[in-house]
Protein backbone atom coordinates (compact mmCIF):
# COMPACT_ATOMS: atom_id res chain seq x y z
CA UNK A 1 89.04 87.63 136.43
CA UNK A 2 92.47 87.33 136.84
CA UNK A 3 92.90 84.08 136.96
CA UNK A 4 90.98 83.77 133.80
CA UNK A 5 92.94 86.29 132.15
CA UNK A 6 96.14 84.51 132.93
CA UNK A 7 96.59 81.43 130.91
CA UNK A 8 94.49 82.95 128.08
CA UNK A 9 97.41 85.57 127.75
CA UNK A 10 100.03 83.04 127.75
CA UNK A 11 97.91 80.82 125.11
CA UNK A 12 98.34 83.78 122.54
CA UNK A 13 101.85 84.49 123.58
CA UNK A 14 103.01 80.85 123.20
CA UNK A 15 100.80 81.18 119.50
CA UNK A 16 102.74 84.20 118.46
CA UNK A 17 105.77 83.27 119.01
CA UNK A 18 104.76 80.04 117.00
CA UNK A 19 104.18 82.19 114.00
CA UNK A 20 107.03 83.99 114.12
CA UNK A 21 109.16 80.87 114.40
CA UNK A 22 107.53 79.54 110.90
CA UNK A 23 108.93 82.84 109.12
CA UNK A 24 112.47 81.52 110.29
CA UNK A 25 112.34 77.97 108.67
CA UNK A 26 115.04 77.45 106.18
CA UNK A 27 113.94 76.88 102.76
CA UNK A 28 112.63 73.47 102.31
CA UNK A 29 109.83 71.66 100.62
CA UNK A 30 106.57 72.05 102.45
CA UNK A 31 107.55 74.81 104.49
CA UNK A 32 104.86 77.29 106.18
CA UNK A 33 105.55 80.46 105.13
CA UNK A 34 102.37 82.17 105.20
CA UNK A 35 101.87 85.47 106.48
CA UNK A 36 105.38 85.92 106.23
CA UNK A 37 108.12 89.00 105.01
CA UNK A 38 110.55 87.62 102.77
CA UNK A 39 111.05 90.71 101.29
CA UNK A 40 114.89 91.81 98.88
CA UNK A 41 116.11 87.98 100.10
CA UNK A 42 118.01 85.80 97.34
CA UNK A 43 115.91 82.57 96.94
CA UNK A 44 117.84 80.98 93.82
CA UNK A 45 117.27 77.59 93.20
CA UNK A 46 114.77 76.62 95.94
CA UNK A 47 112.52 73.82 96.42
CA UNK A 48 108.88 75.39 97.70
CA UNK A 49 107.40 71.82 96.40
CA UNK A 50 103.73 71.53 98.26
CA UNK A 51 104.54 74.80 100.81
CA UNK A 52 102.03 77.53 102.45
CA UNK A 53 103.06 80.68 101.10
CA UNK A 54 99.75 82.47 101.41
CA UNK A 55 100.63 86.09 101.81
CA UNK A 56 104.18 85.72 101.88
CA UNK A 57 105.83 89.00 100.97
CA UNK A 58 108.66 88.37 98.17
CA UNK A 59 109.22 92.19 97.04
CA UNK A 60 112.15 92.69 94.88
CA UNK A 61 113.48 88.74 96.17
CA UNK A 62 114.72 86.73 93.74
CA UNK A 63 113.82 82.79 93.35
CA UNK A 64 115.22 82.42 90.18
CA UNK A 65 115.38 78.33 89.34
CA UNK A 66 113.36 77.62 92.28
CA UNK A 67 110.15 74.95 91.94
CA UNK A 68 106.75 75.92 93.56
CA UNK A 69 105.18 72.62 92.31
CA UNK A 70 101.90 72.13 94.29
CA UNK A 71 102.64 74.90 96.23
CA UNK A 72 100.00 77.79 97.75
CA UNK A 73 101.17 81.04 97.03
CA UNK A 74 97.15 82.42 97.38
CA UNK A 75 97.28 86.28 97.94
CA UNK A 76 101.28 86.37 98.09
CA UNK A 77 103.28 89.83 97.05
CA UNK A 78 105.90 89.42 94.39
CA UNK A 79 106.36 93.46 93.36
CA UNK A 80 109.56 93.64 90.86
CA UNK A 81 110.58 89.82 92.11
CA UNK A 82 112.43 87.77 89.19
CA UNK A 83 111.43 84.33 89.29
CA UNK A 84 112.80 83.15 86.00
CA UNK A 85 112.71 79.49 85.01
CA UNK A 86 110.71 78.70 87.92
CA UNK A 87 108.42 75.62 88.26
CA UNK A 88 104.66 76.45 88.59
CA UNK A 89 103.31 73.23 88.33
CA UNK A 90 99.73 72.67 90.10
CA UNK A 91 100.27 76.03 91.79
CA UNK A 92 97.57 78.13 93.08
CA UNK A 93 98.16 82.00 93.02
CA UNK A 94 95.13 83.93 93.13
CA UNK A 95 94.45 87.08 94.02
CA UNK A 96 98.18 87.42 93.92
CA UNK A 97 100.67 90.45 93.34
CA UNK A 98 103.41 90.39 90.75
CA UNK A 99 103.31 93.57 89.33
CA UNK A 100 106.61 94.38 87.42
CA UNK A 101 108.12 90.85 88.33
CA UNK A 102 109.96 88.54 85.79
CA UNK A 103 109.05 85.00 84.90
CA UNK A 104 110.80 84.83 81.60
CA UNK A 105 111.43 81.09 80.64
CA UNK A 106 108.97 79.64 83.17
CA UNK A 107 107.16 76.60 83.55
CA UNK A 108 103.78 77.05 84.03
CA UNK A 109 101.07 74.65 84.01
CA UNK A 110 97.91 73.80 85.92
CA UNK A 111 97.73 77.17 87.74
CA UNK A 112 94.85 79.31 88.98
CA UNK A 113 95.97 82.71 88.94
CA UNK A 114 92.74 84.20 88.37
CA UNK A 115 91.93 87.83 90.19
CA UNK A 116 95.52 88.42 89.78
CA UNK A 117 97.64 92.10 90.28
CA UNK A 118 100.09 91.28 87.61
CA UNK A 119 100.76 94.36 85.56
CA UNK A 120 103.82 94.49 83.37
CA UNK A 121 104.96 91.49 84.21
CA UNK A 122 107.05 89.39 82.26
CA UNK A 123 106.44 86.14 80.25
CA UNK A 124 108.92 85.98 77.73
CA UNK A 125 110.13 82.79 76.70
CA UNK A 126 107.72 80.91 79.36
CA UNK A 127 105.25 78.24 78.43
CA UNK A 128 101.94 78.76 80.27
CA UNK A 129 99.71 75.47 79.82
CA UNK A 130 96.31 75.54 81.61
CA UNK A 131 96.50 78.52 83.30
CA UNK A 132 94.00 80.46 84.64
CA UNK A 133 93.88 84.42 84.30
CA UNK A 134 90.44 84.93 84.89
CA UNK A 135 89.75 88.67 85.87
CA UNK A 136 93.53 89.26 86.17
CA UNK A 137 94.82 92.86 85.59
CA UNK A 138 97.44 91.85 82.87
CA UNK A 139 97.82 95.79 81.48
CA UNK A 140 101.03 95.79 79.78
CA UNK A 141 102.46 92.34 80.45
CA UNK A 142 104.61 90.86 77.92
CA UNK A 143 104.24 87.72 76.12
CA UNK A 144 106.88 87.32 73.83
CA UNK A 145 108.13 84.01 72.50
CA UNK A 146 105.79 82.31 75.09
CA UNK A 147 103.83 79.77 74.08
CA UNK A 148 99.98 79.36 75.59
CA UNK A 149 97.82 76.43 75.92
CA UNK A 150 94.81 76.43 77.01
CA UNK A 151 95.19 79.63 79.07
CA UNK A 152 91.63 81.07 79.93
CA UNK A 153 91.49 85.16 79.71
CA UNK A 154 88.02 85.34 80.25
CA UNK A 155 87.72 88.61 81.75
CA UNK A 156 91.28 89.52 82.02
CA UNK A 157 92.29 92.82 81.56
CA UNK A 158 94.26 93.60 78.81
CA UNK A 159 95.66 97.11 78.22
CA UNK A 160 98.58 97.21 76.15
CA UNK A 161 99.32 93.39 76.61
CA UNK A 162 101.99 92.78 74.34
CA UNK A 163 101.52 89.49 71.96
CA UNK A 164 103.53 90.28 69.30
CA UNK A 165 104.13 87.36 67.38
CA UNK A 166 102.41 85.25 69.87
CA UNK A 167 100.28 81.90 69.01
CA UNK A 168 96.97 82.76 70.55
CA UNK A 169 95.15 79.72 68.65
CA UNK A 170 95.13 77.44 71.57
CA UNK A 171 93.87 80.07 74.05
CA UNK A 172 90.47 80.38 75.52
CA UNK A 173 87.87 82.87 76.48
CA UNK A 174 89.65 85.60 74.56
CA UNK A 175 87.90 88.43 72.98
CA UNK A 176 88.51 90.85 70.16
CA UNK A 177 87.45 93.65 72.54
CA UNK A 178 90.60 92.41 74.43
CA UNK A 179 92.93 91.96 71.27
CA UNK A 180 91.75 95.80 70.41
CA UNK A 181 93.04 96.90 73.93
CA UNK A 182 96.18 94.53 73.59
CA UNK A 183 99.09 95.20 71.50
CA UNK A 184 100.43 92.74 68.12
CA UNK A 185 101.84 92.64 64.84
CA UNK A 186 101.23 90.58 61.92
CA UNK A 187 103.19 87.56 63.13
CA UNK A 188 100.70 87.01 65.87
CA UNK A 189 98.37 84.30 65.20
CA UNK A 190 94.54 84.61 65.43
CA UNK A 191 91.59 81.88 65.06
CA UNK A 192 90.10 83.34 62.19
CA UNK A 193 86.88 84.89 63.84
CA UNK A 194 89.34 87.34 65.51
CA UNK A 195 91.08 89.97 63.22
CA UNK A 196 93.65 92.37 63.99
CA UNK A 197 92.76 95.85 65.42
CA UNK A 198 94.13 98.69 63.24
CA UNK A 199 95.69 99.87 65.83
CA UNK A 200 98.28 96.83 65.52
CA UNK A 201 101.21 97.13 65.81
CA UNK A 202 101.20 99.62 68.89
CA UNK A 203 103.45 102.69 68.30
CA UNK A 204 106.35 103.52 71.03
């Protein structure tokens, strides 16, 4: 047995120590940073472009500036990250975490971010353009001065979403059940088989 045992062992050493090496890489476009913890670590004006990040770990980092075009951020942690004026072009992010993080002034287009964690996050300013937030848990995100196109919230969860004075004409797969969950004002625009919930605007 022992002489079975032997290389196998080395085999998963010589494995390990690959991954670990991968965590290590300096920032650079198609870099495999999967599985990795990038955690409080100043990422400023990056270039992910077409990287691995599945479960990468960016708590409280910031990547502000920084493009993820094409890149696979599938199950990654972004808790209270700011990732303003990223690029999140042909980006897939489901089943993500970005609770609390910022994206204000964002690009965002061709993204699946569908089964998303992404409570109170921030989307002011960004422009989300085929976006995906199927089933996402988008309780008390906020939406203001963004502008949405074609951005499917079928099934997304919408407690206390904030859309005041939001365009949500170009939207899809939104429901006045959600809007009535949701929070606006009278400058947020509605297709006109929605109305707005009395409980608009929502008090402090």
């Amino acid at each position: 047995m022992s002489y079975v045992l032997a290389p196998v062992s080395a085999i998963l050493l010589v494995s390990a120590a690959t991954v670990d090496a991968d965590c290590y890489d300096k920032r650079a476009p198609g870099i495999d940073w999967s599985g990795c913890k990038k955690t409080n670590k100043m990422l400023d004006d990056s270039d992910f472009s077409d990287s691995n990040m599945v479960k990468t770990d960016m708590t409280r980092s910031s990547a502000t500036a920084s493009s993820f075009r094409n890149a696979d951020l599938t199950k990654a942690v972004g808790y209270r990250a700011n990732f303003d004026r990223v690029d999140l072009t042909n980006t897939i992010l489901t089943k993500s975490e970005f609770s609390r993080a910022s994206f204000k002034n964002a690009k965002i287009k061709n993204v699946d971010w569908s089964k998303a964690e992404l409570g109170r996050i921030d989307f002011s300013g960004a422009k989300l353009d085929n976006v995906s937030f199927i089933y996402t848990n988008l309780s008390r995100a906020e939406f203001a001065n963004a502008e949405l196109s074609g951005v499917d919230f079928k099934g997304a969860y919408t407690y206390l979403t904030h859309f005041e004075g939001v365009d949500l004409r170009q939207v899809k797969n939104l429901s006045q059940m959600q809007l009535d969950l949701a929070c606006g004002d009278s400058e947020t625009r509605l297709l006109p088989t929605f109305w707005m919930p009395d409980s608009w605007p929502c008090s402090e």
